[in-house]
Protein backbone atom coordinates (compact mmCIF):
# COMPACT_ATOMS: atom_id res chain seq x y z
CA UNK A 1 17.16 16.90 -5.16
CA UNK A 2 14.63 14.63 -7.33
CA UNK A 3 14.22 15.27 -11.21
CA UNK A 4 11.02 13.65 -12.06
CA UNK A 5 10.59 13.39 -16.03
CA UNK A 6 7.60 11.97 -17.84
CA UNK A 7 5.57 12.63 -21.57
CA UNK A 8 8.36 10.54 -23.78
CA UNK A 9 7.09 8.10 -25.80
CA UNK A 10 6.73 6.56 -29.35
CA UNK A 11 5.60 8.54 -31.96
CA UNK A 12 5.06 9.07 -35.59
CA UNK A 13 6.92 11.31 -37.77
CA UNK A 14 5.78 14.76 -37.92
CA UNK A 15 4.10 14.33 -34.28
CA UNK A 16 4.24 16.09 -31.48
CA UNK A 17 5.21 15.01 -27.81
CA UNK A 18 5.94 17.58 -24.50
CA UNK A 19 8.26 16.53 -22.10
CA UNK A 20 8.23 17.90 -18.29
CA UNK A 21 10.57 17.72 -15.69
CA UNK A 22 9.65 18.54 -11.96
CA UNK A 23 12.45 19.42 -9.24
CA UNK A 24 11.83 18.70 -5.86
CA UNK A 25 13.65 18.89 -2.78
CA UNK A 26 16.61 20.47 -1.20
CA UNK A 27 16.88 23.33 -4.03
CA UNK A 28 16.77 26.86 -3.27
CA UNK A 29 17.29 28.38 -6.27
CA UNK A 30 17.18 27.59 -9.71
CA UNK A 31 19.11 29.37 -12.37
CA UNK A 32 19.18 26.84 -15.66
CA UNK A 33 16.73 24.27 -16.57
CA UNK A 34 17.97 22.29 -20.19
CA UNK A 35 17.03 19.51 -21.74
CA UNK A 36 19.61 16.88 -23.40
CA UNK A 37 19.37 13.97 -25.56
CA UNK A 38 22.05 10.89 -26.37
CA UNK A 39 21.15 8.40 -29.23
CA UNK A 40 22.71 4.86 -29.32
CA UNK A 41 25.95 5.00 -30.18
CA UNK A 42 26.46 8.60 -29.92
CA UNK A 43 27.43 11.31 -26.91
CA UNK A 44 25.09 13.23 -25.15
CA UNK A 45 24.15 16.85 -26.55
CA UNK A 46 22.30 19.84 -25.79
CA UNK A 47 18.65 19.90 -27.16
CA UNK A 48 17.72 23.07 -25.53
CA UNK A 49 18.11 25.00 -22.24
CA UNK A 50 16.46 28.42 -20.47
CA UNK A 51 17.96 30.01 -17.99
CA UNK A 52 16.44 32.64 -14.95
CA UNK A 53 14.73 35.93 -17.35
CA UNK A 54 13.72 33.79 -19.63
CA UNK A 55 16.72 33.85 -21.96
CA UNK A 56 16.63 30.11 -24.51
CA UNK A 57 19.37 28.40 -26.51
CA UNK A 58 18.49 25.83 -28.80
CA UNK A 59 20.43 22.65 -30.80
CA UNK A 60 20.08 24.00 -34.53
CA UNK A 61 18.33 20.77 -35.43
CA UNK A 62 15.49 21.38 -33.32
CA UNK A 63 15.55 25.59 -33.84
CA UNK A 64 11.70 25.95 -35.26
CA UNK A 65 10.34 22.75 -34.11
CA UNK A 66 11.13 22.76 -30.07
CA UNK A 67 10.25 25.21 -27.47
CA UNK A 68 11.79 25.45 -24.10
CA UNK A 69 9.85 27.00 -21.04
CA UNK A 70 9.24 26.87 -17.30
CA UNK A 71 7.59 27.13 -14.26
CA UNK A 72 9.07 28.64 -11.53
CA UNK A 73 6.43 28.41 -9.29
CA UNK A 74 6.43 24.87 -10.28
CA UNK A 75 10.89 24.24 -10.43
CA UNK A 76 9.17 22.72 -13.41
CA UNK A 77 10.78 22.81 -17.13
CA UNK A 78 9.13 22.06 -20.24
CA UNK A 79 9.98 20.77 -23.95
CA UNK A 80 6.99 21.13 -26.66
CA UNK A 81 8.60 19.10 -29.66
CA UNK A 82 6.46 19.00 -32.41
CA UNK A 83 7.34 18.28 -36.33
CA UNK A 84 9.45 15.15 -35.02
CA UNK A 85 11.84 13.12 -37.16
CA UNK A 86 13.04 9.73 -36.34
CA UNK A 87 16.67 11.66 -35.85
CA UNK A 88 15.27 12.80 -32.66
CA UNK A 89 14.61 9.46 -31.34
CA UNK A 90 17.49 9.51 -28.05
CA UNK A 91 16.93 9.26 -24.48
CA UNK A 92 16.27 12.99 -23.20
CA UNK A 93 17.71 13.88 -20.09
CA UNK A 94 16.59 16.92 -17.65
CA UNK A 95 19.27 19.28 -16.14
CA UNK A 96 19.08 21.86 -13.40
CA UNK A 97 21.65 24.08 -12.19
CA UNK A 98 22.07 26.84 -9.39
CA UNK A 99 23.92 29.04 -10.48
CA UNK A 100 25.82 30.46 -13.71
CA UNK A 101 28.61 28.45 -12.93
CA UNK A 102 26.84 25.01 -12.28
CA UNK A 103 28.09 24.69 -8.83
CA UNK A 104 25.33 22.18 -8.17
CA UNK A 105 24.05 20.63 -11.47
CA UNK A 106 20.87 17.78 -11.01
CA UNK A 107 20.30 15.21 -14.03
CA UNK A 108 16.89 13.42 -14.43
CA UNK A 109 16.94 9.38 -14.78
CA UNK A 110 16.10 10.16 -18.66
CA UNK A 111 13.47 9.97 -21.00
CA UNK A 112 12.76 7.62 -24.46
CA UNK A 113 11.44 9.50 -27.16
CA UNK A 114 11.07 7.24 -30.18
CA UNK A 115 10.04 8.73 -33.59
CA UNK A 116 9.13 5.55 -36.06
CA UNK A 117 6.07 4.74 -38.14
């Protein structure tokens, strides 16, 4: 299974950015699709994930500013960030599971999403 990411970049605060991760491969089913971020120096945490009806969860920092969604036609995930702050500048990492109990769970190579002016 192959976790493509791509739309990270640099950008100034108060911009906007959408991230998209694509699954290919040997997957049959998908039940999550989440996004997660790690900044230097700190662990990896959950920015925000959507699981199969649609239900969302998000980080409380980014609660108003990010939206989760995605295309199952497409095994394709999606994370519209907008009204950035340079505390969201991290790496941001796709995940994929199969089932409600993550008995296979896929991580993308990760993303750079730097908020500066």
């Amino acid at each position: 299974v192959q976790l493509v990411e791509a739309g990270g970049g640099l950008v100034q605060p108060g911009g906007s950015l959408r991230l998209s991760c694509a699954a290919s491969g040997s997957i049959f089913s998908i039940y999550g699709m989440g996004w997660y971020r790690q900044a230097p120096g700190k662990q990896r945490e959950l920015v925000a994930i959507i699981v199969r009806g649609g239900s969302t969860n998000y980080a409380d920092s980014v609660k108003g500013r990010f939206t989760i969604s995605r295309d199952n036609a497409k095994n394709t995930v999606y994370l519209q960030m907008n009204s950035l702050k340079p505390e969201d500048t991290a790496v941001y990492f796709c995940n994929v599971w199969t089932d409600s109990m993550k008995t296979y769970d896929y991580w993308g190579q990760g993303t750079q999403v730097t908020v500066s002016s």
